[in-house]
Protein backbone atom coordinates (compact mmCIF):
# COMPACT_ATOMS: atom_id res chain seq x y z
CA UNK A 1 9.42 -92.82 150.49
CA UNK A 2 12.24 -95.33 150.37
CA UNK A 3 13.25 -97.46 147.13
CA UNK A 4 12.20 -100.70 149.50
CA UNK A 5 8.66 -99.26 149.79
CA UNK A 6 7.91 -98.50 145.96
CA UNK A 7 9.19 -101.87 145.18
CA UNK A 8 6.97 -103.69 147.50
CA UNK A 9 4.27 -101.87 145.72
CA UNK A 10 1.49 -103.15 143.24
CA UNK A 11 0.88 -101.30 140.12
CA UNK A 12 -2.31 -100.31 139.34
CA UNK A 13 -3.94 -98.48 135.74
CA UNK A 14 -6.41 -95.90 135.58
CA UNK A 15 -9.08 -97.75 134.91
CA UNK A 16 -8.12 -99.85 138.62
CA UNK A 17 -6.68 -102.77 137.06
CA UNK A 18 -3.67 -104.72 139.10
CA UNK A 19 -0.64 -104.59 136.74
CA UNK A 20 0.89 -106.76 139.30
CA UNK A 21 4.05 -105.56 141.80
CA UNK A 22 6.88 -103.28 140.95
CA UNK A 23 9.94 -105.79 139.31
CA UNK A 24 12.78 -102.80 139.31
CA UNK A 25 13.32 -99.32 139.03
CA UNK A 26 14.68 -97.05 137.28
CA UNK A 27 17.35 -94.52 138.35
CA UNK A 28 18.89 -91.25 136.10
CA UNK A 29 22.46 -92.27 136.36
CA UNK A 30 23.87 -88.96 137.18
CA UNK A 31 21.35 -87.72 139.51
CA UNK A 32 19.79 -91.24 141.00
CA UNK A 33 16.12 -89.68 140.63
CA UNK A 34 13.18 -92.13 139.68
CA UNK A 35 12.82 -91.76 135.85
CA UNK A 36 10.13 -94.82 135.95
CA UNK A 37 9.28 -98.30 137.18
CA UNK A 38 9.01 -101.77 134.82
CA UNK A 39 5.72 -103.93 136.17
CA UNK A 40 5.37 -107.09 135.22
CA UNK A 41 3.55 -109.88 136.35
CA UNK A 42 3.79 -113.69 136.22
CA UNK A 43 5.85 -116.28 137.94
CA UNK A 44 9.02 -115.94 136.34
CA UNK A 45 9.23 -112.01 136.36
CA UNK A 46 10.96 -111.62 139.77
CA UNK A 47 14.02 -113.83 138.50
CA UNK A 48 13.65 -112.56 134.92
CA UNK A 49 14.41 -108.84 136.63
CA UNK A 50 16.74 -110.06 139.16
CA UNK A 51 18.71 -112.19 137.38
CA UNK A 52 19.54 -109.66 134.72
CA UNK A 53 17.65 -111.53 131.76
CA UNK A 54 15.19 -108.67 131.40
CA UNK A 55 18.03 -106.60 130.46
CA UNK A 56 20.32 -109.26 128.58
CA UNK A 57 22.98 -109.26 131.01
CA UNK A 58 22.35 -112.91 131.70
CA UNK A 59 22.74 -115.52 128.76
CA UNK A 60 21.93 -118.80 130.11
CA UNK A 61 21.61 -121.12 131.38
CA UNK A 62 19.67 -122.16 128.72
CA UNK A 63 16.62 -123.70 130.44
CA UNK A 64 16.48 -120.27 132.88
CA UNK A 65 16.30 -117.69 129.49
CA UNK A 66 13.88 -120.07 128.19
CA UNK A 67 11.49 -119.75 131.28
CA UNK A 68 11.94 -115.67 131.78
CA UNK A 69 11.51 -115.00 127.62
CA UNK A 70 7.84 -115.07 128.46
CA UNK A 71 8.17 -112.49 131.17
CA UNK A 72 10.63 -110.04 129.90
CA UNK A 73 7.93 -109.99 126.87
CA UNK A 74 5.27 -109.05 128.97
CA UNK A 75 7.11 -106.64 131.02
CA UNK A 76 6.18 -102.68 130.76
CA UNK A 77 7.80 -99.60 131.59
CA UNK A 78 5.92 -96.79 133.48
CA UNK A 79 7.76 -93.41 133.61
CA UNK A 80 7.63 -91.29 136.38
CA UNK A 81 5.21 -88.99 134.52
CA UNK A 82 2.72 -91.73 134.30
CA UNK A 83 2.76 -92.11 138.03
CA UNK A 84 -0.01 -90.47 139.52
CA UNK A 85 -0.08 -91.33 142.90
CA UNK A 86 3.18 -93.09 144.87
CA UNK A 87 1.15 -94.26 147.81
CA UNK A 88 3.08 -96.79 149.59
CA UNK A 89 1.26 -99.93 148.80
CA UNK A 90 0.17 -99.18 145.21
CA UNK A 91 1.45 -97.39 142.97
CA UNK A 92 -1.59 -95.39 140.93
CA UNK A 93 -0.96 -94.84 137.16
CA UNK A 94 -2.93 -91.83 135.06
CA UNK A 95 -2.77 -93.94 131.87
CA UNK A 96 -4.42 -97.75 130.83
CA UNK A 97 -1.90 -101.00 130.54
CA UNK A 98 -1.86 -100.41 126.85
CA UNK A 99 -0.51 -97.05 126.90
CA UNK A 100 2.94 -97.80 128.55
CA UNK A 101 5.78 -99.24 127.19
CA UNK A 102 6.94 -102.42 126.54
CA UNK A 103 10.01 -102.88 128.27
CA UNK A 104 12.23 -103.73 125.77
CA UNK A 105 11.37 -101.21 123.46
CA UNK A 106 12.40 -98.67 126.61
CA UNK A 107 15.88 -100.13 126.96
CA UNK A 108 16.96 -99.35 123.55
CA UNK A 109 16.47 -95.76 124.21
């Protein structure tokens, strides 16, 4: 499966909920595997993740951090080993929503 496909995909729990799509993933730096993907959903969480606000490489302009904050809040983290299925238009997780990760609590590891 190519990196274009899993990020097309929508994210969905074990109990069948829609998480909403795949915002980025998440490479090992030294051996580029999948280590995880962050879901989010909402209207500002594609340019929250694109933009690098999700991450805090972007600082402003003001009014754009203002209207991501929500997002980037909201975002999860799904690890690889949470994945149970990688079917090409959804991604299938073995846990619930409240189970994974916020987002920013996985970047500080």
């Amino acid at each position: 499966m190519r990196l274009s496909e899993v990020m097309k995909a929508t994210v969905i729990d074990r109990s069948g909920r829609s998480l909403g799509p795949v915002r980025d993933i998440r490479l090992a730096t030294n051996t580029y595997e999948v280590i995880g993907v962050v879901v989010g959903a909402g209207p500002f969480a594609r340019a929250a993740h694109a933009w690098g606000y999700a991450e805090g490489r972007a600082e402003g302009p003001w009014l754009l951090k203002m209207l991501t904050r929500r997002a980037v809040r909201q975002a999860r983290f799904a690890a690889s080993g949470q994945v149970a299925d990688w079917g090409p238009e959804e991604i299938r997780l073995n846990v619930e929503l409240a189970e994974l990760t916020p987002l920013m609590e996985a970047l500080r590891r």
